[in-house]
C-alpha atoms as a PDB file:
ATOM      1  CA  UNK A   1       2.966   4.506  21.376  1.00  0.00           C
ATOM      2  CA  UNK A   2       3.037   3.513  17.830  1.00  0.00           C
ATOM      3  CA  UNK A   3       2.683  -0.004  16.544  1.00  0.00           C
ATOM      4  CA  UNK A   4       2.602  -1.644  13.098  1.00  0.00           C
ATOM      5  CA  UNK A   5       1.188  -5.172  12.295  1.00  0.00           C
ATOM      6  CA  UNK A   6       2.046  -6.836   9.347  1.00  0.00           C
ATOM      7  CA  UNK A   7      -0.460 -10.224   8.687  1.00  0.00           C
ATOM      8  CA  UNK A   8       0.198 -12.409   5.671  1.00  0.00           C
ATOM      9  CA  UNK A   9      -2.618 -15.178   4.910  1.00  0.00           C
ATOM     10  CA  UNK A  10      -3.899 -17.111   2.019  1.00  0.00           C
ATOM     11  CA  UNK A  11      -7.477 -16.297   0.888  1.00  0.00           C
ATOM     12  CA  UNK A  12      -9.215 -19.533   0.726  1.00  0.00           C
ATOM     13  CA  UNK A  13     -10.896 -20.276  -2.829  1.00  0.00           C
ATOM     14  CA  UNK A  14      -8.783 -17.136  -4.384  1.00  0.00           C
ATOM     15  CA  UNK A  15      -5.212 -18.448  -5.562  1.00  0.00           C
ATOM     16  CA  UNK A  16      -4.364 -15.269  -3.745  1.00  0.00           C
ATOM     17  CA  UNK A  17      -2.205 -14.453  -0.587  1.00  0.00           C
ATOM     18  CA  UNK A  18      -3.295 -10.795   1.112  1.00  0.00           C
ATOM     19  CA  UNK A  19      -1.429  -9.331   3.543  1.00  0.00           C
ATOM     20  CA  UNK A  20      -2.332  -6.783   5.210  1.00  0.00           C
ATOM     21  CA  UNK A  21      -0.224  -3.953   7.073  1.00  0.00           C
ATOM     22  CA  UNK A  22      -2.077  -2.156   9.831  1.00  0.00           C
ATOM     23  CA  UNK A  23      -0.998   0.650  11.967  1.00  0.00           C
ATOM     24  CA  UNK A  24      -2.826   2.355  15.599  1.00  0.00           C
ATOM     25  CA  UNK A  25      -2.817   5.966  14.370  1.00  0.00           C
ATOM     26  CA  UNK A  26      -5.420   8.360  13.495  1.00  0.00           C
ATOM     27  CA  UNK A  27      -6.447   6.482  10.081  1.00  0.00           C
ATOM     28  CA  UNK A  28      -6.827   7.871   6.945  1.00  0.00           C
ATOM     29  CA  UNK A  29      -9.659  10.463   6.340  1.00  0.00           C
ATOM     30  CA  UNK A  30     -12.574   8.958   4.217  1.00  0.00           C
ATOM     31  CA  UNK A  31     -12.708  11.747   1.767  1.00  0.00           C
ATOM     32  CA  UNK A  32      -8.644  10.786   0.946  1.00  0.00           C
ATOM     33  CA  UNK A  33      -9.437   7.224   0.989  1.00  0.00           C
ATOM     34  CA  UNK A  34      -9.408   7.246  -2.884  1.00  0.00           C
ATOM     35  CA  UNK A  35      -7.022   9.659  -3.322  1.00  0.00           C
ATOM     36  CA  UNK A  36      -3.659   8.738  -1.644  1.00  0.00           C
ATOM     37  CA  UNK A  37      -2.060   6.621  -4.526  1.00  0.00           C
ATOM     38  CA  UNK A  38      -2.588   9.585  -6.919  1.00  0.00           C
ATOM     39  CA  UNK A  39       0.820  10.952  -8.124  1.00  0.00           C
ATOM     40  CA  UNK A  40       1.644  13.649  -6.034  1.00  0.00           C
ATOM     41  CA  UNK A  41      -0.716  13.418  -3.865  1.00  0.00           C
ATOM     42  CA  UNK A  42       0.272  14.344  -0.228  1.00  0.00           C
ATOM     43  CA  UNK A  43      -1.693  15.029   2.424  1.00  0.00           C
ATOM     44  CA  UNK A  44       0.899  15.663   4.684  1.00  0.00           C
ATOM     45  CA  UNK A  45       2.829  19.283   4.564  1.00  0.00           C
ATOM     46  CA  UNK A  46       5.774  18.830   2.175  1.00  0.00           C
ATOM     47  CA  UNK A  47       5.252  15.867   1.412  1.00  0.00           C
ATOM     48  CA  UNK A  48       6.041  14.821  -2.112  1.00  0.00           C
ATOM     49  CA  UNK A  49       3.142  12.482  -2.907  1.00  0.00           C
ATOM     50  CA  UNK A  50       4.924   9.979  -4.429  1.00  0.00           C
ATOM     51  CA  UNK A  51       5.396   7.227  -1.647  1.00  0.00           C
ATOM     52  CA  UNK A  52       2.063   5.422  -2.045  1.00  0.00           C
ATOM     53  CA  UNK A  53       1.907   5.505  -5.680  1.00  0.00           C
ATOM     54  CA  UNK A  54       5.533   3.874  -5.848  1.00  0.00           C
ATOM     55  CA  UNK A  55       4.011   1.293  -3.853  1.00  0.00           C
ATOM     56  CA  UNK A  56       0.999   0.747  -5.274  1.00  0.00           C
ATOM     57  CA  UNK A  57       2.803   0.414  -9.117  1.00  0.00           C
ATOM     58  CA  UNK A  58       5.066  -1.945  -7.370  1.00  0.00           C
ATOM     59  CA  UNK A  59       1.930  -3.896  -6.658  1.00  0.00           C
ATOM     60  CA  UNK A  60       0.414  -3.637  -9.810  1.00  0.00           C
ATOM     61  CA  UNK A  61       3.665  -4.907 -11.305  1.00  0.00           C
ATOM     62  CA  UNK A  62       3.557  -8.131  -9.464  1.00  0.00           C
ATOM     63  CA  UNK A  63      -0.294  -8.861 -10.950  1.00  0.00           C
ATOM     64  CA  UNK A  64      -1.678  -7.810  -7.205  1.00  0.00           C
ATOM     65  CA  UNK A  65      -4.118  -5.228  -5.727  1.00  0.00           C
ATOM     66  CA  UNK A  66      -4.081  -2.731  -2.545  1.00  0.00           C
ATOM     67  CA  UNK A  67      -6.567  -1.041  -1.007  1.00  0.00           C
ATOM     68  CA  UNK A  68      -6.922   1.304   2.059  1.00  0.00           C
ATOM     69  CA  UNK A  69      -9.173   1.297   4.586  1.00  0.00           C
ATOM     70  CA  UNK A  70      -9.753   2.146   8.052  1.00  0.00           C
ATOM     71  CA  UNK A  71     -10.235  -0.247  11.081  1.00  0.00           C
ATOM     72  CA  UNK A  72     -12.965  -0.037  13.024  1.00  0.00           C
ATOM     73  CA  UNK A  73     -10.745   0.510  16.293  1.00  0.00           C
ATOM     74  CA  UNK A  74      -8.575   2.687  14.577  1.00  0.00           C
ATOM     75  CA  UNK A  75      -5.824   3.421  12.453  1.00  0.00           C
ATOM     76  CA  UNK A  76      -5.315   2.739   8.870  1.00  0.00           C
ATOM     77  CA  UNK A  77      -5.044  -1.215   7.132  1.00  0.00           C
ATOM     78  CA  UNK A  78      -3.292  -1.491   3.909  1.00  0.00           C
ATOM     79  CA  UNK A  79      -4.452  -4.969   2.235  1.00  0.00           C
ATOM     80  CA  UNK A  80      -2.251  -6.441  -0.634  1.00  0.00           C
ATOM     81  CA  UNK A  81      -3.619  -9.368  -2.654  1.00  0.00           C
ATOM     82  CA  UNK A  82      -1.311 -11.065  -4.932  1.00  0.00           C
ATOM     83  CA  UNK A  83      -1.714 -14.222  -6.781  1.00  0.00           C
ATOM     84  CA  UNK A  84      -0.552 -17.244  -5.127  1.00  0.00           C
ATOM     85  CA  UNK A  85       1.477 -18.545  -8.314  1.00  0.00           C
ATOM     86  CA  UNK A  86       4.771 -16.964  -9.038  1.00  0.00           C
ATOM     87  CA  UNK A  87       4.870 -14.332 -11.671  1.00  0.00           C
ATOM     88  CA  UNK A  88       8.159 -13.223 -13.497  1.00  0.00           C
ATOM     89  CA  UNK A  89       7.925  -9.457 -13.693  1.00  0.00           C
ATOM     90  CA  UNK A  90       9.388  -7.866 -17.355  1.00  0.00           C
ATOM     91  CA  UNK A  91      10.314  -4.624 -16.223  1.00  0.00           C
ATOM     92  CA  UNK A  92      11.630  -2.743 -13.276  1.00  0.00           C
ATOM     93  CA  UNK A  93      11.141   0.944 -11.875  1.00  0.00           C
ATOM     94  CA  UNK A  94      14.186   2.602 -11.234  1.00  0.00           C
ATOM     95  CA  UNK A  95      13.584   5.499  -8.316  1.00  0.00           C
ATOM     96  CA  UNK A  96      16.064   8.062  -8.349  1.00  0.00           C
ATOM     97  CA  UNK A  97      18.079   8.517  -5.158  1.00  0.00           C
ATOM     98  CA  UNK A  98      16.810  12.146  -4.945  1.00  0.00           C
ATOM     99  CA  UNK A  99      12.677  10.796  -4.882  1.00  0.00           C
ATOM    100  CA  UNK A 100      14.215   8.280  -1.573  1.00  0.00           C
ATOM    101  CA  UNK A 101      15.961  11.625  -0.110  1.00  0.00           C
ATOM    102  CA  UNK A 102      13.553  13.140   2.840  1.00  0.00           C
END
């Protein structure tokens, strides 16, 4: 059965809050681990590559990092650091309806 855990914390001595989104599947292989916010970059058949990447300039956009990792019992962790302070973003992406279409 699938399960998703989402953990938001403040990192102590940072001015950042992580949080961290963590799944029970098969995890990401460590040769992709760099690879999977490249544009167009899909590991999965069909895919179109462009999910991760989205997120990850979302990230950026808000003055934050993400990694990817793998946890030791499994499964793949996303971890999202963003500073503590609120930041007005200048810009917005605009994603075409046909890039959200399956």
């Amino acid at each position: 059965r699938s399960h998703v855990a989402v953990q938001i914390e403040t990192v102590q001595g940072s001015g950042q809050v992580a949080m961290k989104v963590a799944d029970n599947g098969p995890g990401i292989p460590a040769r992709l681990l760099q690879a999977i916010f490249t544009p167009r970059f899909s590991a999965n058949e069909g895919g179109e590559g462009l999910g991760l990447h989205i997120v990850a300039s979302v990230v950026r956009e808000f003055g934050g990092t993400i990694e990817a990792a793998n946890a030791p019992s499994g499964g793949a962790v996303f971890t999202m650091r963003f500073p503590a302070e609120p930041r007005t973003v200048q810009s917005s992406a605009v994603v075409s309806s046909t890039a959200c279409a399956g």
